[in-house]
PDB file of N, CA and C in Angstrom:
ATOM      1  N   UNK A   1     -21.807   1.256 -15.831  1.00  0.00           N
ATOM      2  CA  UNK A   1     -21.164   0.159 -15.131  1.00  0.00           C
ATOM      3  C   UNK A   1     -21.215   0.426 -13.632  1.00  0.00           C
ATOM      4  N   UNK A   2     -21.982  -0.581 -13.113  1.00  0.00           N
ATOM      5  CA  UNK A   2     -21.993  -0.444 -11.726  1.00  0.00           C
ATOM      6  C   UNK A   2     -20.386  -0.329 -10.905  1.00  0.00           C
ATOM      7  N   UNK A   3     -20.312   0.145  -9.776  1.00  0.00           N
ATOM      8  CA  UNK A   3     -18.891   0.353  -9.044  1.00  0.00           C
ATOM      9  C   UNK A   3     -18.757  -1.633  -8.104  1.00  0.00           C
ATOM     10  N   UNK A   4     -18.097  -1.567  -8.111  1.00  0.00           N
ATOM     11  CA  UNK A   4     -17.875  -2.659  -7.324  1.00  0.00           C
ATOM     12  C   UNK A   4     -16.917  -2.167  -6.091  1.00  0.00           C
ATOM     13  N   UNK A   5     -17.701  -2.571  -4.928  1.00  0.00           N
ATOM     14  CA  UNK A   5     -17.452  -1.905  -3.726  1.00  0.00           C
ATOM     15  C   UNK A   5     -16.067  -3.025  -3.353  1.00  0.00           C
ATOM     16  N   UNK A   6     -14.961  -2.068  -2.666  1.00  0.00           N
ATOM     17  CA  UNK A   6     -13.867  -2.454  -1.919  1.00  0.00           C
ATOM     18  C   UNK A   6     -14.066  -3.283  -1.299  1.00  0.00           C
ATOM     19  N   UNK A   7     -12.798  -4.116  -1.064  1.00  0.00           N
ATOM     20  CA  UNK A   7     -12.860  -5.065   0.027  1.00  0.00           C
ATOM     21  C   UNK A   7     -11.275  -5.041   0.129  1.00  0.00           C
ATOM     22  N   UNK A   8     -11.002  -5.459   1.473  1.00  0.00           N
ATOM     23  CA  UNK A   8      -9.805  -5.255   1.597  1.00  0.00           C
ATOM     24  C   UNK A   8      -8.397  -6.486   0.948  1.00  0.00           C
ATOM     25  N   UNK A   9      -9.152  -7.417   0.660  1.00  0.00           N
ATOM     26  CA  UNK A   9      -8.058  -8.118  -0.339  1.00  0.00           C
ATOM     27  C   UNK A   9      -8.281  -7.811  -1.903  1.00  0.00           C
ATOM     28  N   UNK A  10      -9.254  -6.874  -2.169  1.00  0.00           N
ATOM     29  CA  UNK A  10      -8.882  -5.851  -3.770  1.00  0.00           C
ATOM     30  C   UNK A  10      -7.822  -5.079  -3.243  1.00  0.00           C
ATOM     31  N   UNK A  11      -8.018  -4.616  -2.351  1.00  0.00           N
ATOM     32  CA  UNK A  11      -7.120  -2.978  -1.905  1.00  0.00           C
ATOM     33  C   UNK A  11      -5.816  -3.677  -1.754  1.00  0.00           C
ATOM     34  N   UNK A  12      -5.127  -4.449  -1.159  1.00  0.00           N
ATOM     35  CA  UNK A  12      -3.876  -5.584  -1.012  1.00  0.00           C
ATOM     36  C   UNK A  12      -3.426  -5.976  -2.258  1.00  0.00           C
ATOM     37  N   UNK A  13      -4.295  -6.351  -3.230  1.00  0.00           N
ATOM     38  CA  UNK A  13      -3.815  -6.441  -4.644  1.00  0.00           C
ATOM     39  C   UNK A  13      -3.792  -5.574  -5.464  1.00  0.00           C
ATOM     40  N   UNK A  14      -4.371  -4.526  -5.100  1.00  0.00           N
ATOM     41  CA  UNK A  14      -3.707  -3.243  -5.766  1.00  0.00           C
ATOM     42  C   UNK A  14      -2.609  -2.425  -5.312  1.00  0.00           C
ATOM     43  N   UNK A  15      -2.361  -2.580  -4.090  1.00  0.00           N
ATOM     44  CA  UNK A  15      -0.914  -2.247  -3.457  1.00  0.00           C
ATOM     45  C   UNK A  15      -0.146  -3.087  -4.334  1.00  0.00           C
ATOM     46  N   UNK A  16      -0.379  -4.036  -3.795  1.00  0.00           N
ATOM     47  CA  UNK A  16       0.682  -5.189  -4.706  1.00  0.00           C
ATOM     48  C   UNK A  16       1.116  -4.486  -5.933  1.00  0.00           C
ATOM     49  N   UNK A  17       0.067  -4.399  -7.006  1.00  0.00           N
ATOM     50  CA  UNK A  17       0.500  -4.189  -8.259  1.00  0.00           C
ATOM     51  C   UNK A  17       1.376  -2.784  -8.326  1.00  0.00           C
ATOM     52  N   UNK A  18       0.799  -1.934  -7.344  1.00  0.00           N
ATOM     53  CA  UNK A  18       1.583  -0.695  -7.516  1.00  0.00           C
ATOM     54  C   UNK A  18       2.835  -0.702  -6.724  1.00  0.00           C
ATOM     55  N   UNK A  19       2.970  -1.357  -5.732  1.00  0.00           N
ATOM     56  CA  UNK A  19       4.400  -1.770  -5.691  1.00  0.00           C
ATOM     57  C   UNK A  19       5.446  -2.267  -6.589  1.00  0.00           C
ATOM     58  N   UNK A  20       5.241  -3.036  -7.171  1.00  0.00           N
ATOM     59  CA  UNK A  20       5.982  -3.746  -8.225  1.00  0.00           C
ATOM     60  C   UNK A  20       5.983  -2.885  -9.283  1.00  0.00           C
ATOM     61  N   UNK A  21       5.313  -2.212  -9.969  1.00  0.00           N
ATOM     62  CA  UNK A  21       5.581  -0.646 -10.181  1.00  0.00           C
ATOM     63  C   UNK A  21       6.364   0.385 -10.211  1.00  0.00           C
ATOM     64  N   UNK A  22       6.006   0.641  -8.727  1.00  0.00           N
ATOM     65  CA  UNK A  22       6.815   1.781  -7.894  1.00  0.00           C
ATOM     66  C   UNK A  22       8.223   1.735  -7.927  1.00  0.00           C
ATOM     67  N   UNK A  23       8.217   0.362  -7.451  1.00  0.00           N
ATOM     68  CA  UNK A  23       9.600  -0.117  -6.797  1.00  0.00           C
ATOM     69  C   UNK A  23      10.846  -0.916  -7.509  1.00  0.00           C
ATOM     70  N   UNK A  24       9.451  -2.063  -8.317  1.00  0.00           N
ATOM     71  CA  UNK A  24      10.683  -2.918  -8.855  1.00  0.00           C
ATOM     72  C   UNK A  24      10.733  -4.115  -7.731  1.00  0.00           C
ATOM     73  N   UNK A  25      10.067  -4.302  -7.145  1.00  0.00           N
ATOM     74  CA  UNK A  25      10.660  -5.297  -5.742  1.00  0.00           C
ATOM     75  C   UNK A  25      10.768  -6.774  -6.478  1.00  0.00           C
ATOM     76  N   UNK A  26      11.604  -7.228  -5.812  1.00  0.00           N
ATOM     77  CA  UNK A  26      11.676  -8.908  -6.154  1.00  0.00           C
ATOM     78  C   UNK A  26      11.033 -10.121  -5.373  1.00  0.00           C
ATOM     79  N   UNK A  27       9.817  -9.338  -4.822  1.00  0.00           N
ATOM     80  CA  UNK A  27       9.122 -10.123  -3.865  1.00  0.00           C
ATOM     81  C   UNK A  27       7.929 -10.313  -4.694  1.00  0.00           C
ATOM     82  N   UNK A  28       7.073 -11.992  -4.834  1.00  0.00           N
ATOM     83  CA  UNK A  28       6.732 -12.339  -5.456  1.00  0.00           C
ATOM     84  C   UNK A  28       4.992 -11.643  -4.491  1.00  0.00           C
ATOM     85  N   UNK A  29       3.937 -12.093  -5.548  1.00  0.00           N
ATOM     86  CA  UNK A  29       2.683 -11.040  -5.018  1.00  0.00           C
ATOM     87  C   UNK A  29       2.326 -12.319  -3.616  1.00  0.00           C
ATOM     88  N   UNK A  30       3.229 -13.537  -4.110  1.00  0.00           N
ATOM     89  CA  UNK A  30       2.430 -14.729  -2.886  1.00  0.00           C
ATOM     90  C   UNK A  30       3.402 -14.129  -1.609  1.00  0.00           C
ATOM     91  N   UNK A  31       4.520 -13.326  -1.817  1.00  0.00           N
ATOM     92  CA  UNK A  31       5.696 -12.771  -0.657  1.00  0.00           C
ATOM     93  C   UNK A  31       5.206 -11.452   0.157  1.00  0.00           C
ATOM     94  N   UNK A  32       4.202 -11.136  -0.722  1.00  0.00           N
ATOM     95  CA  UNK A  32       3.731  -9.380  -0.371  1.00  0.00           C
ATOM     96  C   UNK A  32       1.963  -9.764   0.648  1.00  0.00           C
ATOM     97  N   UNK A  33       2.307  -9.869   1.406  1.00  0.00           N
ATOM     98  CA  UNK A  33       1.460 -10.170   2.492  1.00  0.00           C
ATOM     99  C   UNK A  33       0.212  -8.913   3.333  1.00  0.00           C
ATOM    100  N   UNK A  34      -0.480  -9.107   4.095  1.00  0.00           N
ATOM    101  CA  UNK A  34      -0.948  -7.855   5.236  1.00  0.00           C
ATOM    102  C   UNK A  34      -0.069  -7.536   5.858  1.00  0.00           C
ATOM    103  N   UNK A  35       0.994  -8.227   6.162  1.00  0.00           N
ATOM    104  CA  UNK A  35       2.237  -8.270   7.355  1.00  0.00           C
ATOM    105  C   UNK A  35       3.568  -7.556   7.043  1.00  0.00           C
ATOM    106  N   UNK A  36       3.844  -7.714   5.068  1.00  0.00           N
ATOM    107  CA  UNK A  36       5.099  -7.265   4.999  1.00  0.00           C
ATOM    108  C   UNK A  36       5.304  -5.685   5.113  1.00  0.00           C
ATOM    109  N   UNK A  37       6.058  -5.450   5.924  1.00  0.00           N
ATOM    110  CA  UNK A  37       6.589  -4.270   6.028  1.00  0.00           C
ATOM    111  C   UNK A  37       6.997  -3.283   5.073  1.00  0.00           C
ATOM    112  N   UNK A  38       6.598  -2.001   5.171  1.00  0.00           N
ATOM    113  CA  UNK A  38       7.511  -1.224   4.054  1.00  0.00           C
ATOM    114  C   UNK A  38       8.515  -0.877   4.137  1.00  0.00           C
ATOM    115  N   UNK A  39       9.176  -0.839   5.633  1.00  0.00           N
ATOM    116  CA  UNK A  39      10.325   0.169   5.848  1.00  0.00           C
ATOM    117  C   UNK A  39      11.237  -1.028   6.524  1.00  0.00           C
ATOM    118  N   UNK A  40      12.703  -1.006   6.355  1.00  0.00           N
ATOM    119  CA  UNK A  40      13.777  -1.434   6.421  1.00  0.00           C
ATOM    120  C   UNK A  40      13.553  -1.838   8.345  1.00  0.00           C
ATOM    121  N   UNK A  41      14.263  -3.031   8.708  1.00  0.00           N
ATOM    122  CA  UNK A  41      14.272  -3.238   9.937  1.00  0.00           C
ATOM    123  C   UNK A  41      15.635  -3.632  10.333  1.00  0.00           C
ATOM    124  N   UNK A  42      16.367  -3.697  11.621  1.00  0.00           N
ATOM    125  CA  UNK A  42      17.782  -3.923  11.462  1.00  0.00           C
ATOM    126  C   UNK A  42      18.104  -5.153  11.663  1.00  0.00           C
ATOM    127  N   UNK A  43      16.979  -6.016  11.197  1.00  0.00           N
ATOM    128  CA  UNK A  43      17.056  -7.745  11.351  1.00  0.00           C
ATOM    129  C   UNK A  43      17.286  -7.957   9.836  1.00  0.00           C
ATOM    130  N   UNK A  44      18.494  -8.456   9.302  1.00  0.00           N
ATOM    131  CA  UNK A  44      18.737  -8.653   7.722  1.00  0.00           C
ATOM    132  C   UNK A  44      17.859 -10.043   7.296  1.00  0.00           C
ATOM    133  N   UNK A  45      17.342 -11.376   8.142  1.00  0.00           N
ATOM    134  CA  UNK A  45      16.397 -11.996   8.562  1.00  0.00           C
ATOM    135  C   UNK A  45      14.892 -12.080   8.089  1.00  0.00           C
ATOM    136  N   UNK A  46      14.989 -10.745   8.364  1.00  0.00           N
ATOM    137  CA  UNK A  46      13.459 -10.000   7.988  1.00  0.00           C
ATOM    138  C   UNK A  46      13.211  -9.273   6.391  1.00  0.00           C
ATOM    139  N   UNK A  47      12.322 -10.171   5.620  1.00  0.00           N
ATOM    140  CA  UNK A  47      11.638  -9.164   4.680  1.00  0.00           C
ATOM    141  C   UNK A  47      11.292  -8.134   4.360  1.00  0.00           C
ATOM    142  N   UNK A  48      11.342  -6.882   3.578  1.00  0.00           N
ATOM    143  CA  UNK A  48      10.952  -6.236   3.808  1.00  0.00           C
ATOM    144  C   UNK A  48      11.022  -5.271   2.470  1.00  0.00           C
ATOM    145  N   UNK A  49      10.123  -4.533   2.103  1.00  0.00           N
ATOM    146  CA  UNK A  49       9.978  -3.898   1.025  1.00  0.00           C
ATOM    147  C   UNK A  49      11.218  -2.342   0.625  1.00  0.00           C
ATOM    148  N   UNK A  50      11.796  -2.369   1.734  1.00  0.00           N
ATOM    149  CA  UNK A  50      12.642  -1.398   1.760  1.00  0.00           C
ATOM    150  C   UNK A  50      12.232  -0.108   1.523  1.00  0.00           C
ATOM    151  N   UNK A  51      11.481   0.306   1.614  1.00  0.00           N
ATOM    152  CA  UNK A  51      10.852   1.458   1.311  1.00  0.00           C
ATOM    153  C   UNK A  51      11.633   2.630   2.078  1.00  0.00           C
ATOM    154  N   UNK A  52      11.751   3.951   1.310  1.00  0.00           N
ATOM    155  CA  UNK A  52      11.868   5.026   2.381  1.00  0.00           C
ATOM    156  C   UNK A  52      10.706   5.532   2.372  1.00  0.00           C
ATOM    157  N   UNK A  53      10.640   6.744   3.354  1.00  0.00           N
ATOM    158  CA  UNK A  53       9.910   8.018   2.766  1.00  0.00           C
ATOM    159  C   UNK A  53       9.333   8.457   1.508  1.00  0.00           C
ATOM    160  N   UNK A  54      10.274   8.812   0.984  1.00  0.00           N
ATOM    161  CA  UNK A  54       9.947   8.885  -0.880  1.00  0.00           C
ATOM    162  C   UNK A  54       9.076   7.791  -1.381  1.00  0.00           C
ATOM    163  N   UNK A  55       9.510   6.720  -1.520  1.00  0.00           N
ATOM    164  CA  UNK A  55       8.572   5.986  -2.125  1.00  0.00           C
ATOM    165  C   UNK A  55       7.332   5.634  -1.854  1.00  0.00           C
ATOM    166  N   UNK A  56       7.388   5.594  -0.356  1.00  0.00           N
ATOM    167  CA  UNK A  56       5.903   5.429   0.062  1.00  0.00           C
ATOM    168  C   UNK A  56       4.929   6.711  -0.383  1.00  0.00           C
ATOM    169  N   UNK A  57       5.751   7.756  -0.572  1.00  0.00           N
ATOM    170  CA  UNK A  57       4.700   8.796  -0.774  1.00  0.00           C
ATOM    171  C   UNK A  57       4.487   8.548  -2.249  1.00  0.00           C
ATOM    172  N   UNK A  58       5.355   8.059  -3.423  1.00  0.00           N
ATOM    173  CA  UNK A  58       5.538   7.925  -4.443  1.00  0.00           C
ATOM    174  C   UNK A  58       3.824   6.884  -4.745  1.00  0.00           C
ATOM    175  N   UNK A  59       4.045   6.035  -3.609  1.00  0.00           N
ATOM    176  CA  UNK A  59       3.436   4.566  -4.057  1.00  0.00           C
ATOM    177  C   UNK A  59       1.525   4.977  -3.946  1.00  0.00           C
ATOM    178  N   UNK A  60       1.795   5.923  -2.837  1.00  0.00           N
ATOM    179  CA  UNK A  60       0.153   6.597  -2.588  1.00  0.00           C
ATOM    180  C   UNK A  60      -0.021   7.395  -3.307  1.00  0.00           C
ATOM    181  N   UNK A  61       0.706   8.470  -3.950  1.00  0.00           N
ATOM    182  CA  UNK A  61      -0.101   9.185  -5.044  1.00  0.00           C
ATOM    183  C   UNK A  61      -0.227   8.296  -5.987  1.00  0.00           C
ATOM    184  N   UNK A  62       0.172   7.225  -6.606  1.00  0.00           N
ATOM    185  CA  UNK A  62       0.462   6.810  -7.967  1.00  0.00           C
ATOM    186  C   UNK A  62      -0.930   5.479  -7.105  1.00  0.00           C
ATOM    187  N   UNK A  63      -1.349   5.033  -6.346  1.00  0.00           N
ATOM    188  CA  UNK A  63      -2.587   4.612  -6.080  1.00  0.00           C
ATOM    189  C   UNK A  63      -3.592   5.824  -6.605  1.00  0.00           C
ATOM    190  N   UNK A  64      -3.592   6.750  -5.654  1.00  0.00           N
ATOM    191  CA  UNK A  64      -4.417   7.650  -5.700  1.00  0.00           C
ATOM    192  C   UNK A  64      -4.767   8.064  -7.403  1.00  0.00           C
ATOM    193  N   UNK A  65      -3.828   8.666  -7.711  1.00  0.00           N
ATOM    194  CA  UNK A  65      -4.135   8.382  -9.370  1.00  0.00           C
ATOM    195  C   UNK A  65      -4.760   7.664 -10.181  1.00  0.00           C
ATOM    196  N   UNK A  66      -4.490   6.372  -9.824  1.00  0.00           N
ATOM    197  CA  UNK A  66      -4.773   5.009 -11.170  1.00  0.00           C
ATOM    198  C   UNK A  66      -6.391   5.318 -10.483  1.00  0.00           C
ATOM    199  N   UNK A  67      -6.275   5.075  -9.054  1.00  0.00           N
ATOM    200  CA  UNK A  67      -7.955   4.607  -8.602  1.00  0.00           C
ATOM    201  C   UNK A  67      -8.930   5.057  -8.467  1.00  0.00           C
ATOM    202  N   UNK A  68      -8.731   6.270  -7.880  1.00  0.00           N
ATOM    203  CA  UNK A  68      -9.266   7.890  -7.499  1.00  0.00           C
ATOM    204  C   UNK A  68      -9.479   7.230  -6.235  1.00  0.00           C
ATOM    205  N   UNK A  69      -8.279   6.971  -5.162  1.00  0.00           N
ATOM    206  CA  UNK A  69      -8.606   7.178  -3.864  1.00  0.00           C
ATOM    207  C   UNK A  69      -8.018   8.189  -4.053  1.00  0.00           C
ATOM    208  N   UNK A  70      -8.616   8.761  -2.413  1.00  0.00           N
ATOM    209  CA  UNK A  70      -8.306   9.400  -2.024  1.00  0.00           C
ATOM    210  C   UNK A  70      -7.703   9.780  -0.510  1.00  0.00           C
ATOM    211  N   UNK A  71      -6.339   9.929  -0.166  1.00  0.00           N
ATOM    212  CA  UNK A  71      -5.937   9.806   1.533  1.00  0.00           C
ATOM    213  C   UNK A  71      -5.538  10.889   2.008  1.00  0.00           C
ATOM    214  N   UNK A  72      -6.704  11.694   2.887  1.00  0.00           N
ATOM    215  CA  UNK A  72      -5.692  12.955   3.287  1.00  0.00           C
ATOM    216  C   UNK A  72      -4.237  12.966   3.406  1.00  0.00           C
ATOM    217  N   UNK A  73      -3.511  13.841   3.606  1.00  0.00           N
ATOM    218  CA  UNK A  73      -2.003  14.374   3.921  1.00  0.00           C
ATOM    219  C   UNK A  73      -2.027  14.081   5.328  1.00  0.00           C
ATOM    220  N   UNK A  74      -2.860  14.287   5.840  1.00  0.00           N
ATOM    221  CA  UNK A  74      -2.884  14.253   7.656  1.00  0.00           C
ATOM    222  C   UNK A  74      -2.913  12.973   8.450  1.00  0.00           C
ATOM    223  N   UNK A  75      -3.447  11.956   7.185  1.00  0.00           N
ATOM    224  CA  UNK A  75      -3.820  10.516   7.594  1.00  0.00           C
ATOM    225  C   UNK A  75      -2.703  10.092   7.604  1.00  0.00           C
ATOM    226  N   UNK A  76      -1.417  10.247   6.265  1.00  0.00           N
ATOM    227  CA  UNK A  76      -0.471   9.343   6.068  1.00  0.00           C
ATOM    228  C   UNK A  76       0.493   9.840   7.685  1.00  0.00           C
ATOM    229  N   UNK A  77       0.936   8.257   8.080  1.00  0.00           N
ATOM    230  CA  UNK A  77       1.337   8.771   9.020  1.00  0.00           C
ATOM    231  C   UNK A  77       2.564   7.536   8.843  1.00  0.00           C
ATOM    232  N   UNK A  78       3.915   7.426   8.705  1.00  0.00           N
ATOM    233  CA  UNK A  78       4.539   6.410   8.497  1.00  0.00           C
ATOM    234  C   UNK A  78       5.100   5.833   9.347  1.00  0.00           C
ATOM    235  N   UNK A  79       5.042   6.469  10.467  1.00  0.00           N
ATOM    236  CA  UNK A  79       5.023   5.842  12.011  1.00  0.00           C
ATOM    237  C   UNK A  79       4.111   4.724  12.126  1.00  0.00           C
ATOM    238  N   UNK A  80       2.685   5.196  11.506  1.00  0.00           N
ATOM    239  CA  UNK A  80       1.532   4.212  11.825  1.00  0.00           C
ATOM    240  C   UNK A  80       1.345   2.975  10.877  1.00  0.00           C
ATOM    241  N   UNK A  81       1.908   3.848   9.917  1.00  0.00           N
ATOM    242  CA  UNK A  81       1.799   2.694   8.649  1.00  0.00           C
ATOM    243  C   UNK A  81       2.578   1.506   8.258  1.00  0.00           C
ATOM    244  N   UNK A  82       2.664   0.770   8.965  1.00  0.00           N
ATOM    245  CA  UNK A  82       3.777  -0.301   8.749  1.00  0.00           C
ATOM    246  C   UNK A  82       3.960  -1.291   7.601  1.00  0.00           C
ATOM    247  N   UNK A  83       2.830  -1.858   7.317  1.00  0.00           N
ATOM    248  CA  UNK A  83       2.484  -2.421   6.316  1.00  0.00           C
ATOM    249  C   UNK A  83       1.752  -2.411   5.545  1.00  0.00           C
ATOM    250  N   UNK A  84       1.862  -3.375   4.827  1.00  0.00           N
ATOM    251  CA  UNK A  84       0.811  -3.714   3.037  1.00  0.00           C
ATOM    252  C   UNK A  84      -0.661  -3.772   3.903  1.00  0.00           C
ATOM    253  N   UNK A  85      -0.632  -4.222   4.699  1.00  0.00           N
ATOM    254  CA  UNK A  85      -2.532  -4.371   5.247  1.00  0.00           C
ATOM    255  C   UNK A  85      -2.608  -3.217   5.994  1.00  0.00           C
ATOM    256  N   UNK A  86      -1.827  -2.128   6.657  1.00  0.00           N
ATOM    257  CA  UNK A  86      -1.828  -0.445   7.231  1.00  0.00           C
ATOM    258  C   UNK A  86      -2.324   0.376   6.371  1.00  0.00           C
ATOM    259  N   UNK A  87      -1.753   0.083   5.270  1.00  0.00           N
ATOM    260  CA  UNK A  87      -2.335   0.880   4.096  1.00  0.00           C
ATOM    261  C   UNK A  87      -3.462   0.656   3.581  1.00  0.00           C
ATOM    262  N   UNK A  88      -3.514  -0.647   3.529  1.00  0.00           N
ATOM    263  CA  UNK A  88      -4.836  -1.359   2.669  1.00  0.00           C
ATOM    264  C   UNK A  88      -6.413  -0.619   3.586  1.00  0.00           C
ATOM    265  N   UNK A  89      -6.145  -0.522   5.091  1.00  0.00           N
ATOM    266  CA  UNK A  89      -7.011  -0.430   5.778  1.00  0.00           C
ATOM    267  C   UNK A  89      -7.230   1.158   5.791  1.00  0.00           C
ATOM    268  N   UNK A  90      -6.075   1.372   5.512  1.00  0.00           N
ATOM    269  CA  UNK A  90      -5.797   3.253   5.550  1.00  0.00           C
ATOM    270  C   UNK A  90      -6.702   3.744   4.162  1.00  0.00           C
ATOM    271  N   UNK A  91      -6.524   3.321   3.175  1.00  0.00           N
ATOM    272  CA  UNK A  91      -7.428   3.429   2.124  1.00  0.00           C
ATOM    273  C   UNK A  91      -9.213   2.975   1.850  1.00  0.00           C
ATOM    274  N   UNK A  92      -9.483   1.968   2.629  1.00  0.00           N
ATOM    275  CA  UNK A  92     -11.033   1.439   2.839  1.00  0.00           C
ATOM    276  C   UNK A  92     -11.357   2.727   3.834  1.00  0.00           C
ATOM    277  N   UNK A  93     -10.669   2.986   5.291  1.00  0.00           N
ATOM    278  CA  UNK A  93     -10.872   3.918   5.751  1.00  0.00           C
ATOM    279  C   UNK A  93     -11.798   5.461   5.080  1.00  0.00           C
ATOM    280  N   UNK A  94     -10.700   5.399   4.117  1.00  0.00           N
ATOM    281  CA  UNK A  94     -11.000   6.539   3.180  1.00  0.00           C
ATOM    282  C   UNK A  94     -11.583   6.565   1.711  1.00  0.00           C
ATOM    283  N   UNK A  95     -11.899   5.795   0.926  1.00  0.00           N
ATOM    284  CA  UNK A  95     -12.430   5.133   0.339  1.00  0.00           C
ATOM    285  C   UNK A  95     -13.491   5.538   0.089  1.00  0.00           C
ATOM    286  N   UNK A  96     -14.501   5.572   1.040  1.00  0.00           N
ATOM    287  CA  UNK A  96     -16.096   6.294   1.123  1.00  0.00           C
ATOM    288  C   UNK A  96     -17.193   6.050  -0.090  1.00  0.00           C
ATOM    289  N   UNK A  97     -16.429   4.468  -0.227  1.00  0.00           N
ATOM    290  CA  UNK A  97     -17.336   3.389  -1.620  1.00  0.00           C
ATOM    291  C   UNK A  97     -16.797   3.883  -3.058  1.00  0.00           C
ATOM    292  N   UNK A  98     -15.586   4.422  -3.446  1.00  0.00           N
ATOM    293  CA  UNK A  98     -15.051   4.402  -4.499  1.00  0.00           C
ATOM    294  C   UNK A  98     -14.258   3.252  -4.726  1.00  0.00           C
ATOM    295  N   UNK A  99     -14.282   2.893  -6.668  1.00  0.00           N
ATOM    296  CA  UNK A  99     -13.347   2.156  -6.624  1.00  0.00           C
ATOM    297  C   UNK A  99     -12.435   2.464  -7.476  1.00  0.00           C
TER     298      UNK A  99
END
């Protein structure tokens, strides 16, 4: 079976799925955007996946697992990573034509 090469709205819908997963969130996959945030903001206003620490690391190994990506330790940076499309891009990054 040939691989079918990434694109970054596969990689977004596989966050997706492993969010809802991970987390449990009550945000629907049409709510889980490039934009939504993982980490808590002090605007109650604002969406947001609530994520800490933990889970985000939770949510990348348990990618890394199902898919065989793979993201260095050095890459994850959760300063940098803000969102569902940070990651998505953080993974094509690294990716190197696996799917």
């Amino acid at each position: 079976m040939e691989a079918v090469p990434l694109t970054h709205e596969s990689v977004v819908d596989r966050i997706r799925a492993g969010i809802h997963k991970a987390k449990g969130v009550s945000l629907t996959d049409q709510e889980i955007t490039d934009a939504t945030l993982f980490w808590p903001t002090g605007n109650p206003d604002q969406q947001t996946l609530a994520f800490d620490s933990l889970d985000f690391l939770e949510l990348v190994v348990s990618l890394e697992e199902k898919h065989g990506w793979s993201i260095p330790e050095t890459e994850i940076d959760v300063n940098d990573c803000q969102t569902v499309g940070d990651l998505a891009l953080l993974v094509l990054k690294n990716a190197n034509g696996k799917s």
